[in-house]
C-alpha atoms as a PDB file:
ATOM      1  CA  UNK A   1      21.627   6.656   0.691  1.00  0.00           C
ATOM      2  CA  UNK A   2      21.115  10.066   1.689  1.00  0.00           C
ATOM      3  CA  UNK A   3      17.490  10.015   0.590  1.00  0.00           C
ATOM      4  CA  UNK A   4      17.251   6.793   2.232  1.00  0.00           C
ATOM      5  CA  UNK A   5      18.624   8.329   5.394  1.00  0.00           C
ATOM      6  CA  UNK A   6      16.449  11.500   5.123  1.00  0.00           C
ATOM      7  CA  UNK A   7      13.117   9.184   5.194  1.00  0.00           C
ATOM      8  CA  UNK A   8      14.370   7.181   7.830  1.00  0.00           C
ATOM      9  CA  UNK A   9      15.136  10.086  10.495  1.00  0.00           C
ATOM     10  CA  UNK A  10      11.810  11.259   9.135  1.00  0.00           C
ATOM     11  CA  UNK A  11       9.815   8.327  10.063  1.00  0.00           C
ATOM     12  CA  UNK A  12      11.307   7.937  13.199  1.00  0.00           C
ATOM     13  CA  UNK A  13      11.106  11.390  14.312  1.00  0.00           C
ATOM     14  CA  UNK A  14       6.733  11.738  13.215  1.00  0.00           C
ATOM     15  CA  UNK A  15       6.590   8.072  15.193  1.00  0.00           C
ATOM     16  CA  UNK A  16       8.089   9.379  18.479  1.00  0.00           C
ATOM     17  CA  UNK A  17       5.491  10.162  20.655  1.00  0.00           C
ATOM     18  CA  UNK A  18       6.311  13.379  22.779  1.00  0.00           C
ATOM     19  CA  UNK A  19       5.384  11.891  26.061  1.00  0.00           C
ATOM     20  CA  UNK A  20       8.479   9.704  25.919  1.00  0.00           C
ATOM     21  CA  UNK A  21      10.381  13.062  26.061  1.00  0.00           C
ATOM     22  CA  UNK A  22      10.690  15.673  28.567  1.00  0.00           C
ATOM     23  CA  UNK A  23       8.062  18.359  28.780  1.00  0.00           C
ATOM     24  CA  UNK A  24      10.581  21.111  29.262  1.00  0.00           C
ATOM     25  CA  UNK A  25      12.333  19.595  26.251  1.00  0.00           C
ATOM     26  CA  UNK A  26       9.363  19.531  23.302  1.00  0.00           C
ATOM     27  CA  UNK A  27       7.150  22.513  24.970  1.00  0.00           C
ATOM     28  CA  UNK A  28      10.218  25.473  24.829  1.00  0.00           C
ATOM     29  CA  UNK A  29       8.632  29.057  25.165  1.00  0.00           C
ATOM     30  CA  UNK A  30       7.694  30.382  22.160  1.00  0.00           C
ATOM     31  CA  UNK A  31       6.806  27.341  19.996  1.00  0.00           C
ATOM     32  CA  UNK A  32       3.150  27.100  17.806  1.00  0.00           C
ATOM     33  CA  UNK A  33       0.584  24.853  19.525  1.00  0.00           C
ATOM     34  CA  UNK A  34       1.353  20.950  18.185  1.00  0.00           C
ATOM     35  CA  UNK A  35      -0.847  19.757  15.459  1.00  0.00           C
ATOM     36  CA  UNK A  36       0.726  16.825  14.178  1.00  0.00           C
ATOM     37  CA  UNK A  37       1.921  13.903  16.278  1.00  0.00           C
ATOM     38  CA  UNK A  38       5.497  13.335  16.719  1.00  0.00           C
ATOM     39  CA  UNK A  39       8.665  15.776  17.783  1.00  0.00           C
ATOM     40  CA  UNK A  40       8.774  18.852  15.361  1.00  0.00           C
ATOM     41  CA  UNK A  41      12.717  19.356  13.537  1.00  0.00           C
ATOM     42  CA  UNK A  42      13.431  21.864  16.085  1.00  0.00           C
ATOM     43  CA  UNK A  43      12.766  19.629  19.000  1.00  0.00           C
ATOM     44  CA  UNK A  44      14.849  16.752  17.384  1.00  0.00           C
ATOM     45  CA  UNK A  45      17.565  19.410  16.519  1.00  0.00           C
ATOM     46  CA  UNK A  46      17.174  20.816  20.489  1.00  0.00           C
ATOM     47  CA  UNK A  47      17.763  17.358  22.047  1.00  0.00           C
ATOM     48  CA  UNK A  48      20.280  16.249  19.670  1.00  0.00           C
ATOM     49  CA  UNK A  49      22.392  19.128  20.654  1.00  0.00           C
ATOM     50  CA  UNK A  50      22.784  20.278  16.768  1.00  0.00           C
ATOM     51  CA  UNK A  51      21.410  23.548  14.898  1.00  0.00           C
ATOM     52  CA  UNK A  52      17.588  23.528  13.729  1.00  0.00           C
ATOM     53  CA  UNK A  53      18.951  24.419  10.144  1.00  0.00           C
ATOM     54  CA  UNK A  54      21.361  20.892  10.300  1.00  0.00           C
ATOM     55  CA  UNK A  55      18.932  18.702  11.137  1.00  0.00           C
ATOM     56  CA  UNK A  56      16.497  20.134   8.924  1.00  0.00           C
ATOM     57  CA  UNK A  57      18.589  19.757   6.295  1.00  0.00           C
ATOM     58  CA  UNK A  58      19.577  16.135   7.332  1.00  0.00           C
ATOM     59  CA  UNK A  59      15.635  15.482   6.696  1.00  0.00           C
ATOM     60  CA  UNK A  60      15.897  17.205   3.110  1.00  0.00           C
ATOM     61  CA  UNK A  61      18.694  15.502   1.937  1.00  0.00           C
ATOM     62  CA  UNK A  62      20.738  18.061   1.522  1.00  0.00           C
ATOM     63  CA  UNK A  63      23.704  18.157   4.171  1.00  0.00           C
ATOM     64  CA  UNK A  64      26.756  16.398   4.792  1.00  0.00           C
ATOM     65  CA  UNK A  65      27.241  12.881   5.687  1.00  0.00           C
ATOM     66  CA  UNK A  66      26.983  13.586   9.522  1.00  0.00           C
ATOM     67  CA  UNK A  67      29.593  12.239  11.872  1.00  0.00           C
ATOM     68  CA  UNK A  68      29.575   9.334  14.238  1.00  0.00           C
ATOM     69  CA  UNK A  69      29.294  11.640  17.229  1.00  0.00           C
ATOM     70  CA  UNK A  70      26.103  13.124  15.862  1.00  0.00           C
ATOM     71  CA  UNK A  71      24.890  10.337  14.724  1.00  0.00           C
ATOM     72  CA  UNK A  72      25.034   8.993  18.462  1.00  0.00           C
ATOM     73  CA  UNK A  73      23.303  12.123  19.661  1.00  0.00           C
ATOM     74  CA  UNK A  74      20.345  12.023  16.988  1.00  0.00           C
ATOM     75  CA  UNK A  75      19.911   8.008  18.303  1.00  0.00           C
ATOM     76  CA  UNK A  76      19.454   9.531  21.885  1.00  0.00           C
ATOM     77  CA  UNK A  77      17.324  12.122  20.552  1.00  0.00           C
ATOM     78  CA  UNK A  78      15.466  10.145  18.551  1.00  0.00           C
ATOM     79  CA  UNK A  79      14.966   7.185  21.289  1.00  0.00           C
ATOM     80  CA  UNK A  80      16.223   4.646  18.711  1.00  0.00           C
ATOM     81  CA  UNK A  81      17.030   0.675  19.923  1.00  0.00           C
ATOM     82  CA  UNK A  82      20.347  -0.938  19.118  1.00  0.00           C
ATOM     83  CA  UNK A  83      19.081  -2.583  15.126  1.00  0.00           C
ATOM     84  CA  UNK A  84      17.621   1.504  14.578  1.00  0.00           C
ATOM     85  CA  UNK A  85      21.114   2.718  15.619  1.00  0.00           C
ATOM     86  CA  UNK A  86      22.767   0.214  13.293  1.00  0.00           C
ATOM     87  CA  UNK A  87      20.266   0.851  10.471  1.00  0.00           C
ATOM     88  CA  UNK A  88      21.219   4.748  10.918  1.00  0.00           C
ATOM     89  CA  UNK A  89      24.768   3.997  11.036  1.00  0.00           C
ATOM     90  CA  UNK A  90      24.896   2.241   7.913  1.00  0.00           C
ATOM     91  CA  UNK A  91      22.210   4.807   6.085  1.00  0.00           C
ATOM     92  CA  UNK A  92      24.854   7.267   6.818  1.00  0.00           C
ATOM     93  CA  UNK A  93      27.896   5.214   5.580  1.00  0.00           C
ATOM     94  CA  UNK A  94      29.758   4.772   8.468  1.00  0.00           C
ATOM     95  CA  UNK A  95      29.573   0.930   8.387  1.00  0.00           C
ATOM     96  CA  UNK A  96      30.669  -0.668   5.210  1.00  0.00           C
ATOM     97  CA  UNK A  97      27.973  -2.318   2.681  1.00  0.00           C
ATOM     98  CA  UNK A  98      27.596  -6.191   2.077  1.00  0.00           C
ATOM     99  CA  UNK A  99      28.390  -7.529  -1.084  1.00  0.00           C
ATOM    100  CA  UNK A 100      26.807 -10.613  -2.999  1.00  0.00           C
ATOM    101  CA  UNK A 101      29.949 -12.658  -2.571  1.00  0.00           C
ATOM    102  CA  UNK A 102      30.100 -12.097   1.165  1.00  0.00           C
ATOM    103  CA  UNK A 103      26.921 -14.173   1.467  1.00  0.00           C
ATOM    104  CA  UNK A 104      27.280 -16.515   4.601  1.00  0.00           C
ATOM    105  CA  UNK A 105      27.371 -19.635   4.391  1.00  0.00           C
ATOM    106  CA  UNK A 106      25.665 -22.042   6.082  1.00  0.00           C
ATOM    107  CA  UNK A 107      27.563 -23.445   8.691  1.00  0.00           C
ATOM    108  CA  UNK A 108      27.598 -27.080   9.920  1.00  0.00           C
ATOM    109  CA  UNK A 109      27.044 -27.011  13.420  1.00  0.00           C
ATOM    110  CA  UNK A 110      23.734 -24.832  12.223  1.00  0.00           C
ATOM    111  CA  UNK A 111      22.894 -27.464   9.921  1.00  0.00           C
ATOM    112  CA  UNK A 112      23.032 -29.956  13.536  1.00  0.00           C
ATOM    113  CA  UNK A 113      21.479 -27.968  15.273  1.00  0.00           C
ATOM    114  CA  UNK A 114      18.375 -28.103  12.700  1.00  0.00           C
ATOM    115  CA  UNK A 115      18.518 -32.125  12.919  1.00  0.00           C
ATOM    116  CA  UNK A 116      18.541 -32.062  16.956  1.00  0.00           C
ATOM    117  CA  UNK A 117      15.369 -29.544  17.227  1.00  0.00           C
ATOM    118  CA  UNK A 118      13.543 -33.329  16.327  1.00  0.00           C
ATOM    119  CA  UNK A 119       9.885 -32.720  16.283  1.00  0.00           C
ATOM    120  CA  UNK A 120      10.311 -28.574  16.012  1.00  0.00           C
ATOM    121  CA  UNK A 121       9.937 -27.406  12.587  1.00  0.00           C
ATOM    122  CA  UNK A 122      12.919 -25.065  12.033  1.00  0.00           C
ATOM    123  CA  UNK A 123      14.301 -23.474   9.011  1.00  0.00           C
ATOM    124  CA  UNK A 124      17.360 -20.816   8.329  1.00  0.00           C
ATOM    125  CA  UNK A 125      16.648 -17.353   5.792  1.00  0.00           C
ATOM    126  CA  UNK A 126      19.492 -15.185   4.832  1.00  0.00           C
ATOM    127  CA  UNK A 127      19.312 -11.509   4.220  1.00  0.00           C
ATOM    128  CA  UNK A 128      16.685 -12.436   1.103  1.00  0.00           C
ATOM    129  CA  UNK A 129      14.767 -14.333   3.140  1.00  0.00           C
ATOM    130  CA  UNK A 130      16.116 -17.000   1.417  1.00  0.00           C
ATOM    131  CA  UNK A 131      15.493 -20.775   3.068  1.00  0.00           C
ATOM    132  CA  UNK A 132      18.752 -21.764   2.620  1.00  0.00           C
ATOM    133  CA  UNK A 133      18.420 -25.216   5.629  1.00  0.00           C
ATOM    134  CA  UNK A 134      16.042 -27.167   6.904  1.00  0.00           C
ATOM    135  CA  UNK A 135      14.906 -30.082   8.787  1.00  0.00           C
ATOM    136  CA  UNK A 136      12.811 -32.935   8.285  1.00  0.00           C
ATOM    137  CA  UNK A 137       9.566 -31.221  10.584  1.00  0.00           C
ATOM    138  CA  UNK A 138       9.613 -27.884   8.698  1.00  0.00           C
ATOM    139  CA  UNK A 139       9.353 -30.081   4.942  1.00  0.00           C
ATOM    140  CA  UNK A 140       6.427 -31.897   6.926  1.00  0.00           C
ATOM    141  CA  UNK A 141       4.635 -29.107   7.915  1.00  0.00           C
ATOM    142  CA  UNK A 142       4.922 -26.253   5.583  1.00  0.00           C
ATOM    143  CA  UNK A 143       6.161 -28.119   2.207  1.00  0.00           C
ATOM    144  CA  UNK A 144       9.100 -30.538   0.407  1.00  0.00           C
ATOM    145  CA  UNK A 145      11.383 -27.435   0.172  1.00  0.00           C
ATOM    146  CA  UNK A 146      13.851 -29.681  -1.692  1.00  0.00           C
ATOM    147  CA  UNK A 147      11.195 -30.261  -4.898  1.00  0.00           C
ATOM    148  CA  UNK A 148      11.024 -26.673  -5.213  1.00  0.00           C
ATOM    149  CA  UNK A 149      13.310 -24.621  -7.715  1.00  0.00           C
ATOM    150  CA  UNK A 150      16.094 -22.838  -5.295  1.00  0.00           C
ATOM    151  CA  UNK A 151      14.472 -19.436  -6.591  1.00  0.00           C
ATOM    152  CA  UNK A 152      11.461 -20.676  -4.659  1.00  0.00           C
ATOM    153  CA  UNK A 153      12.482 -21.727  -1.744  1.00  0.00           C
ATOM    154  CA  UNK A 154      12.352 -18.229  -0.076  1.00  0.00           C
ATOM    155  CA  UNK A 155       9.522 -17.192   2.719  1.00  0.00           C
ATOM    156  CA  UNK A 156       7.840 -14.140   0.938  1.00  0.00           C
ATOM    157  CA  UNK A 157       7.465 -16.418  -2.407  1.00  0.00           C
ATOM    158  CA  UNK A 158       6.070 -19.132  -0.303  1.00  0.00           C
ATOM    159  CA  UNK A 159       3.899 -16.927   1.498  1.00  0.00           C
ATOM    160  CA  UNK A 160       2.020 -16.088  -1.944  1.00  0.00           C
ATOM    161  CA  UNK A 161       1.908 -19.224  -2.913  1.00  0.00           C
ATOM    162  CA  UNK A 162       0.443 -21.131   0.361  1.00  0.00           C
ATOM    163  CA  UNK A 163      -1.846 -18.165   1.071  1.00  0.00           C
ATOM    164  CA  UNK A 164      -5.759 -19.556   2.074  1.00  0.00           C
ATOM    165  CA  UNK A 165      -4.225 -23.253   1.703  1.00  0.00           C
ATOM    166  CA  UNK A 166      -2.175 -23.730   4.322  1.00  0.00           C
ATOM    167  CA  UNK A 167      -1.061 -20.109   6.436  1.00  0.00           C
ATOM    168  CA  UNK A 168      -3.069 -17.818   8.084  1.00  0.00           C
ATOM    169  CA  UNK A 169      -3.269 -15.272  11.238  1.00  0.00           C
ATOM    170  CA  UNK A 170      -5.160 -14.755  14.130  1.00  0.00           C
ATOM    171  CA  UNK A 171      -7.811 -12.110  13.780  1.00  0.00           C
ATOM    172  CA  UNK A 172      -6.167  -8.507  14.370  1.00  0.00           C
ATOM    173  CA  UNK A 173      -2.758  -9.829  13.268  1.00  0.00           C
ATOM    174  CA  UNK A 174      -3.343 -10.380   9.874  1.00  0.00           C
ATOM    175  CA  UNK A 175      -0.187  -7.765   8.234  1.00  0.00           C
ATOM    176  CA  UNK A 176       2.527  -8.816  11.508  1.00  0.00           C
ATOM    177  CA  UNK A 177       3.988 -11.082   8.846  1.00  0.00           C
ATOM    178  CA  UNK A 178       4.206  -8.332   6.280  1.00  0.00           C
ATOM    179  CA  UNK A 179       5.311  -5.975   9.001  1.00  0.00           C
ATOM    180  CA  UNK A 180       7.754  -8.016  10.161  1.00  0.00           C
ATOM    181  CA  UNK A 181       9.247  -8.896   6.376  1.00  0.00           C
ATOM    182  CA  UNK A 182       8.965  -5.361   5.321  1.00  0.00           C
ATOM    183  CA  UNK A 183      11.140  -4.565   8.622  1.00  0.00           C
ATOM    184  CA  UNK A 184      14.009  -7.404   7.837  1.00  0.00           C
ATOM    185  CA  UNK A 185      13.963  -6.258   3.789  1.00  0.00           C
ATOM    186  CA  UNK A 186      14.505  -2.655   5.235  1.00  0.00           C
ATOM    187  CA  UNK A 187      17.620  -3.625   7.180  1.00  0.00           C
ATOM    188  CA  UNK A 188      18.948  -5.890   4.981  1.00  0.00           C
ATOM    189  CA  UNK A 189      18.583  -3.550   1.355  1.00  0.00           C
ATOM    190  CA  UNK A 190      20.926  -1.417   4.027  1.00  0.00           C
ATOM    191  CA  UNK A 191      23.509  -3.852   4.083  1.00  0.00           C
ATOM    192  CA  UNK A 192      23.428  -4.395   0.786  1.00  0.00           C
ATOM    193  CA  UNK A 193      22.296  -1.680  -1.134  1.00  0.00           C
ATOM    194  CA  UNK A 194      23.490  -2.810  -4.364  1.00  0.00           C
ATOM    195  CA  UNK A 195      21.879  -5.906  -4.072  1.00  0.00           C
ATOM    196  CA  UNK A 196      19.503  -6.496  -7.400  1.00  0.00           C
ATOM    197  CA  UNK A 197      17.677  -9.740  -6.312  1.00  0.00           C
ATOM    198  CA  UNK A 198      16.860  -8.155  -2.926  1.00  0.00           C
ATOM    199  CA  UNK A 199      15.157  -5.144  -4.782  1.00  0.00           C
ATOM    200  CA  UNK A 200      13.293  -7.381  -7.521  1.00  0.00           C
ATOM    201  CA  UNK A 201      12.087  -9.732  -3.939  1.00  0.00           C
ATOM    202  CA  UNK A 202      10.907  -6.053  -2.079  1.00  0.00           C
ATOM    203  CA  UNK A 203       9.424  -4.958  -5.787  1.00  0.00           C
ATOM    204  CA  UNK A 204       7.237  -8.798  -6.334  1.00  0.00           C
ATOM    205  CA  UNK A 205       5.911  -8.947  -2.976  1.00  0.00           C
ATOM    206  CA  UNK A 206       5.018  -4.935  -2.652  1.00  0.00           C
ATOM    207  CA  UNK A 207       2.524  -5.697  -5.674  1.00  0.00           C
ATOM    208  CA  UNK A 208       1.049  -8.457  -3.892  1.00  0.00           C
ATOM    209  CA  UNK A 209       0.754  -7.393  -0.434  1.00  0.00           C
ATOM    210  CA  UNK A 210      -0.574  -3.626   0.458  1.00  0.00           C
ATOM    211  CA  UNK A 211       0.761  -4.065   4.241  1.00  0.00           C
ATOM    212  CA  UNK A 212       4.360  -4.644   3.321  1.00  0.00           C
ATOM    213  CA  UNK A 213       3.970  -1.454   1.308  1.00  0.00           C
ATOM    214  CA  UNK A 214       2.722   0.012   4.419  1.00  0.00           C
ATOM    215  CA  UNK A 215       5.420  -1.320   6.886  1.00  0.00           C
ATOM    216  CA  UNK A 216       8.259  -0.412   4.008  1.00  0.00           C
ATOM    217  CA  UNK A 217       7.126   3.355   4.268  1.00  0.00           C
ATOM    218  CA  UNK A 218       7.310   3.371   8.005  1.00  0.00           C
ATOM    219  CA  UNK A 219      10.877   2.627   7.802  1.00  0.00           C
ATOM    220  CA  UNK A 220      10.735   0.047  10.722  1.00  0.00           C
ATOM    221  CA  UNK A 221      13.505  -2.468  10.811  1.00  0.00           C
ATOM    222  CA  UNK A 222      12.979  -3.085  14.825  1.00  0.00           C
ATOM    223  CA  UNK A 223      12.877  -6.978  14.360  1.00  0.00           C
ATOM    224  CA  UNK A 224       9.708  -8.760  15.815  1.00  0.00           C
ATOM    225  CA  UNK A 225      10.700 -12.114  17.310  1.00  0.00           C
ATOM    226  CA  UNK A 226       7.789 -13.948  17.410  1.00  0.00           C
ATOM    227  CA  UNK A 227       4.339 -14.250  15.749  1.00  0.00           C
ATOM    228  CA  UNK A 228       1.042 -16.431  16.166  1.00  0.00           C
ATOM    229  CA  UNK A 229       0.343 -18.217  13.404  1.00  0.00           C
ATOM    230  CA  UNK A 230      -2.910 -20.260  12.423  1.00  0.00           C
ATOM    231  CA  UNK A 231      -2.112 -23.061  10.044  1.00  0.00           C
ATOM    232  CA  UNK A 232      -4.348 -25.130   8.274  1.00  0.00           C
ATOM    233  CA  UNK A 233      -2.655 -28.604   7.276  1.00  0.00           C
ATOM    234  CA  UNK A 234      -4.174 -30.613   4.834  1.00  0.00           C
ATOM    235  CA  UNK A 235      -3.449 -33.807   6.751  1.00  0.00           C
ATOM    236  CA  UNK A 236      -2.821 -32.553  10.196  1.00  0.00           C
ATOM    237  CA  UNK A 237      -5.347 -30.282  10.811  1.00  0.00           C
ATOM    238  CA  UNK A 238      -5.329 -26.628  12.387  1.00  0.00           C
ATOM    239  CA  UNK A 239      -2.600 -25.468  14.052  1.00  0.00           C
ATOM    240  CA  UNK A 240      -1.634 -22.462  16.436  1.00  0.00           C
ATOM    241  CA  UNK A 241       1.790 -22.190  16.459  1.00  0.00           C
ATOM    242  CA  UNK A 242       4.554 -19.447  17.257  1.00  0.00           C
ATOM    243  CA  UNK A 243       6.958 -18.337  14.771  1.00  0.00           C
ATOM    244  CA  UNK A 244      10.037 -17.925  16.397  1.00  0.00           C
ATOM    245  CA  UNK A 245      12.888 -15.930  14.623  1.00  0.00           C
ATOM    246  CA  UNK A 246      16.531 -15.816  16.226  1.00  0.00           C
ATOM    247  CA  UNK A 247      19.503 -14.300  14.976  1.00  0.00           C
ATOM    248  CA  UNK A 248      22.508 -16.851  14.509  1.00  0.00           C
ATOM    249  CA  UNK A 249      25.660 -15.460  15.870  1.00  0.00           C
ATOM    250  CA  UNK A 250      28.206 -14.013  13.939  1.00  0.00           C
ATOM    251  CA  UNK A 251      26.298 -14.337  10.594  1.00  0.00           C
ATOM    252  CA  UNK A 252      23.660 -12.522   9.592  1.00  0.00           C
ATOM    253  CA  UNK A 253      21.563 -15.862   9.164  1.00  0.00           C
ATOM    254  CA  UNK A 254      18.177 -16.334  11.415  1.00  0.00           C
ATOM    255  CA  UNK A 255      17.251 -19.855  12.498  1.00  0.00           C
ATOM    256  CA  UNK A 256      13.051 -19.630  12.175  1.00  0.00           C
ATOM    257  CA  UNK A 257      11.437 -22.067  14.386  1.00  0.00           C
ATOM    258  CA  UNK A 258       8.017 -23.446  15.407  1.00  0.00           C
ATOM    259  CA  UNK A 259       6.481 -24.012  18.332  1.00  0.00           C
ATOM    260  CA  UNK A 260       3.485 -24.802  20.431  1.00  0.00           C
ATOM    261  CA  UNK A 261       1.936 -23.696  23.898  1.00  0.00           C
ATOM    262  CA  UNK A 262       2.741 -26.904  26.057  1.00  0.00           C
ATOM    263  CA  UNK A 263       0.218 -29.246  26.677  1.00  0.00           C
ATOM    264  CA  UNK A 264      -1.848 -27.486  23.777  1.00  0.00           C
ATOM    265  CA  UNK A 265      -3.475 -30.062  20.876  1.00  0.00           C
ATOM    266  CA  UNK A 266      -0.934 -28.598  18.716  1.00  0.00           C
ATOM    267  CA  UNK A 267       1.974 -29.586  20.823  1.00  0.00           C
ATOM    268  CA  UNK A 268       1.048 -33.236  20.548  1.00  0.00           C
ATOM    269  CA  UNK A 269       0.846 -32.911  16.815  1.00  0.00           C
ATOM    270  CA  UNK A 270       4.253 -31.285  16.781  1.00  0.00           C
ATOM    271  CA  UNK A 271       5.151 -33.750  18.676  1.00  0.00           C
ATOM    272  CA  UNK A 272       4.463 -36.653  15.526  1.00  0.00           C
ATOM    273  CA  UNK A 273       6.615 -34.530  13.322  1.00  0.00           C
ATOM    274  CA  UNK A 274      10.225 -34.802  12.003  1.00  0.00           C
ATOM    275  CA  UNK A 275      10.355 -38.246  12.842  1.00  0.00           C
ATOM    276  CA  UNK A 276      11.762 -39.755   9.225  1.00  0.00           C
ATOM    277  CA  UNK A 277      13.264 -37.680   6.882  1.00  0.00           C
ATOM    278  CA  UNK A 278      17.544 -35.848   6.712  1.00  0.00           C
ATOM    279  CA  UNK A 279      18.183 -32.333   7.058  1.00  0.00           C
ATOM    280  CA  UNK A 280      18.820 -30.691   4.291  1.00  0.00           C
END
């Protein structure tokens, strides 16, 4: 992981804007005029309260695991939110990998919770983006997740496969789904870094989709809880919906759920939804 953690201090350090930083902080006497965007290593190093040769050899790869008290002060430094911290923690093996076997299960009061959302299309994704429940609605509006093989039923595979017949995005948000999947792949291959499936999963969809490559090199794993999506039913008609995505306590399990701007022609076709049909 030390590569791994290299890139990600990296990326976050070129994305932080100096502004967000004191002046008297990135602009010490003596520095070379800024050319690039972002803090330089010395700045980083300066805030974080650690040596310019440390830090720069945190970003080569080439140092010692650092400890959790430096890892706190490179999060202040760096401006990182509470899933960055955790992402940095882990990167740097102070929090202990997932295993296969320690896969969550799916829970029955999630599995009720699905049935009473009623007309709201909801599904649940583990780390793999896996659907792993669902309710009546979300077979209705998206697909009969129970026909397909289990290796299909998984949101990056059906992505590919319903792309120009049924999903789509509004104009000028056309990668946020990529982004946003690149970002979740990026925490989870963290929690499990041993994980092969998750690595073939990052590996199919990187060939089909340019701006998951892109969002995979920027090292993001800030999560993005909602998205506008345009959907084009073949009996219900078009759609603009929000993707919802909410982390399930105590599991690292996210309920996905659709919905629609009250009053809105998609709300009332929401509303005919999920009215026949058992959770799975």
């Amino acid at each position: 992981m030390s590569r791994e953690l290299a890139d990600f201090l990296r990326s976050r350090r070129e994305a932080l804007h100096p502004a967000k930083v004191s002046p008297t902080a990135v602009h010490p006497p003596g520095l070379r005029a800024r050319r690039t965007p972002g803090l330089r290593r010395e700045e980083v190093a300066d805030l974080a309260g650690v040596s310019t040769s440390y830090y720069e050899r945190l970003e080569q790869a080439r140092a010692s695991r650092p400890s959790p008290q430096v890892l706190s002060a490179l999060g202040t430094a760096l401006r990182l939110t509470t899933a960055e911290r955790e992402h940095l923690a882990r990167l740097a093996g102070q929090i202990t990998p997932v295993v296969d076997a320690d896969r969550a299960p799916v829970a029955a009061d999630a599995r009720r919770l699905l049935d009473r959302l009623g007309p709201l299309p909801a599904y649940v994704v583990d780390d793999a983006e896996d659907i792993v429940a669902w309710n009546a609605a979300a077979a209705a509006l998206i697909i009969d997740f129970a026909q397909l093989p289990v290796h299909e039923r998984n949101t990056l595979r059906l992505a590919v496969r319903l792309s120009g017949s049924l999903c789509s995005a509004p104009v000028g948000a056309e990668d946020d789904f990529a982004r946003q999947a690149a970002a979740h792949l990026r925490a989870a291959s963290a929690r499990r870094p041993a994980d092969r499936a998750l690595s073939e999963l990052v590996n199919e969809y990187a060939a089909h989709d340019p701006n998951f490559v892109a969002g995979w090199r920027r090292h993001d794993v800030r999560p993005r809880p909602t998205l506008r999506k345009c959907l084009r039913h073949p009996e219900l008609g078009e759609l603009e919906l929000d993707r919802q995505t909410l982390l399930m306590p105590g599991t690292s399990l996210r309920l996905v759920l659709y919905t629609a701007d009250p009053g809105s022609p998609s709300a009332a076709t929401l509303s005919r939804l999920g009215s026949s049909g058992a959770v799975q």
